[in-house]
Protein backbone atom coordinates (compact mmCIF):
# COMPACT_ATOMS: atom_id res chain seq x y z
CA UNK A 1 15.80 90.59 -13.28
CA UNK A 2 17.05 89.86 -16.83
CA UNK A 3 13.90 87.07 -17.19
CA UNK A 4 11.22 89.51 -15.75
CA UNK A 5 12.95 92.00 -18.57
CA UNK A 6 13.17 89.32 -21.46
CA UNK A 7 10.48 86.67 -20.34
CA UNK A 8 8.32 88.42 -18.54
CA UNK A 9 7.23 91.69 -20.35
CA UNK A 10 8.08 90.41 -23.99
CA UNK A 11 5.97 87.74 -23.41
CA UNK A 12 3.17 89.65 -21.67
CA UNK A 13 2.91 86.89 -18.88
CA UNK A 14 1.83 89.21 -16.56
CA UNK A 15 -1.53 89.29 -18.43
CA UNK A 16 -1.94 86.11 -16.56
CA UNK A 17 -1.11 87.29 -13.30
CA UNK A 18 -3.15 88.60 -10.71
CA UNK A 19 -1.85 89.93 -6.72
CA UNK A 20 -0.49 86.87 -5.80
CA UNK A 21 1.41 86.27 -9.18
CA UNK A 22 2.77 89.99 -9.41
CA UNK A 23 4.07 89.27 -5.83
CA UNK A 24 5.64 86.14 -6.83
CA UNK A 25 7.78 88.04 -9.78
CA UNK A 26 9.05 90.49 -7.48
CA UNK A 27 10.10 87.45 -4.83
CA UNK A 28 11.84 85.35 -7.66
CA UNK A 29 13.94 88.85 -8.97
CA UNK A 30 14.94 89.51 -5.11
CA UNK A 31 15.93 86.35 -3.57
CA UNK A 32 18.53 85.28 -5.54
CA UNK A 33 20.48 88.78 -4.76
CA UNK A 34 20.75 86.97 -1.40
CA UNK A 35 20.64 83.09 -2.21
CA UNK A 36 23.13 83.32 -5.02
CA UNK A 37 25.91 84.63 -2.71
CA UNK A 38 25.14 82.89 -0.02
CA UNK A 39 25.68 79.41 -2.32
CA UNK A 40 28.59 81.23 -4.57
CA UNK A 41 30.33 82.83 -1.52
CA UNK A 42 33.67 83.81 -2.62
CA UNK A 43 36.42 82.82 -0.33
CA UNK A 44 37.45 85.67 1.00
CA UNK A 45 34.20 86.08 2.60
CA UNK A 46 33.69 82.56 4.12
CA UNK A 47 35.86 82.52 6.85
CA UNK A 48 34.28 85.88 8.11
CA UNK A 49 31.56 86.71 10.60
CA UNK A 50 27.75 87.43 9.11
CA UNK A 51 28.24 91.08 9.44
CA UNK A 52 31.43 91.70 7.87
CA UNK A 53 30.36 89.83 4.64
CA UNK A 54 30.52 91.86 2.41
CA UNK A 55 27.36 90.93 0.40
CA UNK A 56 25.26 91.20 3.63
CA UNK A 57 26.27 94.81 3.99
CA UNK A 58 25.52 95.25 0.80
CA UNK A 59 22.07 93.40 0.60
CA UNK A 60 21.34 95.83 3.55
CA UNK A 61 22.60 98.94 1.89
CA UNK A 62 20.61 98.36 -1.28
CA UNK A 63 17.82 97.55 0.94
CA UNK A 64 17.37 100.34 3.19
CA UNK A 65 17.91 102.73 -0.18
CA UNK A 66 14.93 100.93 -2.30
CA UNK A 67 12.66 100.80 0.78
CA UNK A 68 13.24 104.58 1.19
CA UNK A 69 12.92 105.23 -2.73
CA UNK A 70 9.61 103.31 -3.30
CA UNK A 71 7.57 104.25 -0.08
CA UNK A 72 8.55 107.74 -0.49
CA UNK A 73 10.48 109.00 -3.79
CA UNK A 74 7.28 106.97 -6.11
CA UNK A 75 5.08 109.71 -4.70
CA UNK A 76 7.21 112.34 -6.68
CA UNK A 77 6.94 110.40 -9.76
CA UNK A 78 3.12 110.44 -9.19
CA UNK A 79 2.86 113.79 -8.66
CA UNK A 80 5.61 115.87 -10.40
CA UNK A 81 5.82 113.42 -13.63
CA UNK A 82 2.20 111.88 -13.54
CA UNK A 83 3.13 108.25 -13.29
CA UNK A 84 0.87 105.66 -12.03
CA UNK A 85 0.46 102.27 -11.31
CA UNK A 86 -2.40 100.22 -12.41
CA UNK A 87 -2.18 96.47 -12.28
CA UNK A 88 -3.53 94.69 -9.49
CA UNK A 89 -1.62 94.92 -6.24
CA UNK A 90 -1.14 94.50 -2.61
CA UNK A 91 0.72 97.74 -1.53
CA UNK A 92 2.07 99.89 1.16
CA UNK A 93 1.74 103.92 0.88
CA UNK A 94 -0.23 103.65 -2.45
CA UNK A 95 2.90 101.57 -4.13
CA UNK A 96 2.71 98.23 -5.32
CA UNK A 97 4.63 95.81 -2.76
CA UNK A 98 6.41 93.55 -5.59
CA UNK A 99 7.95 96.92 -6.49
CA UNK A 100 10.05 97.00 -3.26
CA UNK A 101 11.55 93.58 -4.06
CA UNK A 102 11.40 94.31 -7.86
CA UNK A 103 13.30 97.99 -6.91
CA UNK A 104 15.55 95.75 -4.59
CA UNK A 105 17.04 93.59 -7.54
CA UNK A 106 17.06 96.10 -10.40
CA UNK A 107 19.23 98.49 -7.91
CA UNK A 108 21.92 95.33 -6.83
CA UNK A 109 22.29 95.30 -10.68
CA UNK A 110 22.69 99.29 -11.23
CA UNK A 111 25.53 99.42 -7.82
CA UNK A 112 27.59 95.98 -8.85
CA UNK A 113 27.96 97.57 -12.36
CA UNK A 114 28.68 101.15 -11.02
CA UNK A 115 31.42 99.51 -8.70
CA UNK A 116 33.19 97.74 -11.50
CA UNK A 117 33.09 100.83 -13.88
CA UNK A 118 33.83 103.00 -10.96
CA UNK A 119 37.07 100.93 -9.53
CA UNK A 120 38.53 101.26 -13.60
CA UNK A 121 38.06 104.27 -13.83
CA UNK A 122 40.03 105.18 -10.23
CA UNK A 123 42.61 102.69 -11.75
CA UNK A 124 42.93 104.45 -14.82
CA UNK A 125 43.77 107.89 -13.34
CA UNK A 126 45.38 107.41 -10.16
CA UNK A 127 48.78 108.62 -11.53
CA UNK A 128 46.90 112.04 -11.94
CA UNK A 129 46.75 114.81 -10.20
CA UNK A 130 44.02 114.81 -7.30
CA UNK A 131 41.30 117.07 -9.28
CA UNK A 132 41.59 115.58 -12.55
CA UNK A 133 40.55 111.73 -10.34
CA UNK A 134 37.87 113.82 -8.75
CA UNK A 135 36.17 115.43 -11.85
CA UNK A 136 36.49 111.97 -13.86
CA UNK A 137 35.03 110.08 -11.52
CA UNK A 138 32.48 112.99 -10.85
CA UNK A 139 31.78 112.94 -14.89
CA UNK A 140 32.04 109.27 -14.89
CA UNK A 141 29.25 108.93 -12.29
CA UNK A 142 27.04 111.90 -13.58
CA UNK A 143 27.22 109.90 -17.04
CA UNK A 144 26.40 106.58 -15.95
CA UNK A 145 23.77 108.08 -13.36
CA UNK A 146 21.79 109.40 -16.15
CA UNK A 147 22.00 106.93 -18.72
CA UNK A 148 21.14 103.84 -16.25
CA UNK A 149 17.93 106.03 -15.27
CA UNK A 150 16.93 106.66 -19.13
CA UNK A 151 17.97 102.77 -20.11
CA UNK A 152 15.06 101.98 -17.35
CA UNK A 153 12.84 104.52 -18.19
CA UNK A 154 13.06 102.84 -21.70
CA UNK A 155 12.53 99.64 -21.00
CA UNK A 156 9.63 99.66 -18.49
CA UNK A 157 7.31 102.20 -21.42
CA UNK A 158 6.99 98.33 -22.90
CA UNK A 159 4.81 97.29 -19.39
CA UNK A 160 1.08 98.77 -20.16
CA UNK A 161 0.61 99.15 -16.31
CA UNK A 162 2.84 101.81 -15.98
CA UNK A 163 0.43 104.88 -16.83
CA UNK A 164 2.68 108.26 -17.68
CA UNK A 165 0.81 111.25 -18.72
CA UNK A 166 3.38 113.35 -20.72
CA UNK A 167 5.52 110.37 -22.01
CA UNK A 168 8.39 112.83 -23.90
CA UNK A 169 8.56 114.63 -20.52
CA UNK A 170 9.41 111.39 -18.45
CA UNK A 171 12.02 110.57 -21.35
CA UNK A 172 13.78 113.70 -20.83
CA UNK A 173 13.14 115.35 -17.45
CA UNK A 174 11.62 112.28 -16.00
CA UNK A 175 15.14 110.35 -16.47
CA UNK A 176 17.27 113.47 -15.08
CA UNK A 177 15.06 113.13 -12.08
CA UNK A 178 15.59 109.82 -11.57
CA UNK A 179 19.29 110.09 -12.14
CA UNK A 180 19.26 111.90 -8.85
CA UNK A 181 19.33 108.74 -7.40
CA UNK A 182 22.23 107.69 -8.51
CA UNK A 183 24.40 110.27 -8.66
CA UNK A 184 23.87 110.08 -4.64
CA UNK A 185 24.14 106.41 -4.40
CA UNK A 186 26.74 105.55 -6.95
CA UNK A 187 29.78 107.08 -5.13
CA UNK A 188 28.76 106.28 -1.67
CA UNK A 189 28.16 102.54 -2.37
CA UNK A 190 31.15 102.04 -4.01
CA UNK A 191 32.92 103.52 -0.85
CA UNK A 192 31.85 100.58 1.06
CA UNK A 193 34.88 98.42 1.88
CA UNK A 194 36.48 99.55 -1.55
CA UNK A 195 40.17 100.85 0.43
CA UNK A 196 41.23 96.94 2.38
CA UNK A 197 42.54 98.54 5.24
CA UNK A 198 38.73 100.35 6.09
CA UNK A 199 36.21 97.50 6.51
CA UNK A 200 32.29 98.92 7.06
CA UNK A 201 30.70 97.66 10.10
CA UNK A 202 26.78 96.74 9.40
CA UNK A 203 26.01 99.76 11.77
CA UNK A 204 27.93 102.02 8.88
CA UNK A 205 26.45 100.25 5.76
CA UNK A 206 23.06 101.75 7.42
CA UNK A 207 23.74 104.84 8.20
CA UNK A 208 25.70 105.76 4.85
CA UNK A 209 22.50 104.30 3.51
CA UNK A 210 20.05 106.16 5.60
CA UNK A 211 22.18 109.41 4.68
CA UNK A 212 21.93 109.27 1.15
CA UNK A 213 18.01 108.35 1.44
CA UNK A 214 18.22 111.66 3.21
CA UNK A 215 20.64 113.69 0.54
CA UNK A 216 17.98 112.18 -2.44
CA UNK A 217 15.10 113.29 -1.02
CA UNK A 218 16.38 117.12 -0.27
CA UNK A 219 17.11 117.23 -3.95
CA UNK A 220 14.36 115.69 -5.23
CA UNK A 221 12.04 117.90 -3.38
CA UNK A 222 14.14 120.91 -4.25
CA UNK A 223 13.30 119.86 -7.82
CA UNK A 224 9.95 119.89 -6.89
CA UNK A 225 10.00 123.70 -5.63
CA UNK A 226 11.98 124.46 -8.09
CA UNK A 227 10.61 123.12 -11.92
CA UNK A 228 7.38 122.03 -11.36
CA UNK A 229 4.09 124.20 -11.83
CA UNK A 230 2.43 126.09 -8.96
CA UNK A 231 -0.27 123.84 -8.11
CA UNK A 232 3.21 120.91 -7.22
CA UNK A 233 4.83 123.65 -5.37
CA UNK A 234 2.01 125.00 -2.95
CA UNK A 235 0.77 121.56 -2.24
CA UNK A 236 2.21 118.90 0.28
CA UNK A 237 4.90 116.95 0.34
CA UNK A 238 3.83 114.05 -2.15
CA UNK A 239 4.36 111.27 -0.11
CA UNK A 240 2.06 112.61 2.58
CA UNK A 241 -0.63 113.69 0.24
């Protein structure tokens, strides 16, 4: 992820690449999310079964979550913020395929960072009363929600293939919206296998996963109904328009 960000777009190599080549960016950014522990396995995973690794339940996790968010949530962005995709592409419900493995690796990045700032931050209050831990963590994630949406937001207005109508709108509003994703995904990832005594099945990893795809999508839709213009609000759903 960090080459496609300071290679790959700097650079403009992807001037030079075509289906095939876009495809091949989004493989090289995903794999290693699964290579790289696989060869670096710490040791308290080795001696364990496949699915009670921990980074295989989280490969899965982050998975299931980015599949959900590109095949359905890039519709909103299409219609609500008028965002659109233009370089050349192989894709799957109108969204570029090296997205889902491009998605894939930015959003291992975005949870391993939220889990280390988020197990600090528990550390650093646990000696407090119960609803002063909730409401920092709750502020904690809120904050860190929000500014890893806008930090993206930034960085991919560099990539000309990225078409966005209003782009002050997407800076403000745009990043709030996306920020819903995290504010869902953040505290429920970090849940996974965080207390030692409550280890997460594969089966669970999925269905926490499959339940906040669910939770992001009711509040991104309410969005919809609720700030957009007429014309967003009496059409249909946007990822079965």
């Amino acid at each position: 992820m960090v080459w496609a960000l300071g290679i790959v777009v700097p650079f403009k190599l992807y001037e030079h690449a075509g289906k095939s080549g876009y495809m091949a960016i989004g493989l090289c950014a995903s794999l290693p999310c699964i290579i790289l522990p696989w060869l670096l396995e710490h040791k308290a995973d080795r001696s364990k079964p496949w699915s009670q690794k921990y980074w295989v339940k989280a490969n899965i996790w982050i998975a299931i979550f980015s599949f959900i968010g590109n095949y359905f949530w890039t519709h909103y962005f299409y219609t609500v913020l008028g965002a659109e995709y233009t370089f050349p592409s192989w894709r799957l419900n109108e969204v570029p395929i090296t997205l889902y493995f491009m998605t894939h690796a930015y959003f291992c990045f975005y949870h391993a960072l939220s889990n280390v700032v988020l197990r600090r931050t528990a550390y650093a209050v646990q000696h407090s009363p119960r609803i002063c831990q909730w409401l920092t963590l709750a502020t904690v994630v809120f904050v860190l929600a929000y500014v890893t949406a806008l930090m993206e937001t930034v960085t991919i207005a560099h990539f000309p293939y990225y078409v966005i109508k209003e782009r002050s709108k997407m800076y403000t509003w745009g990043s709030v919206f996306y920020a819903i994703y995290f504010w869902v995904s953040f505290p429920v990832f970090f849940m996974m296998d965080e207390k030692p005594r409550k280890v997460w099945s594969v089966w669970e990893a999925t269905k926490d996963s499959l339940a906040s795809g669910m939770a992001v999508t009711i509040l991104l839709d309410l969005w919809r109904i609720s700030f957009t213009d007429s014309k967003s609000k009496s059409s249909t759903l946007p990822w079965l328009s």
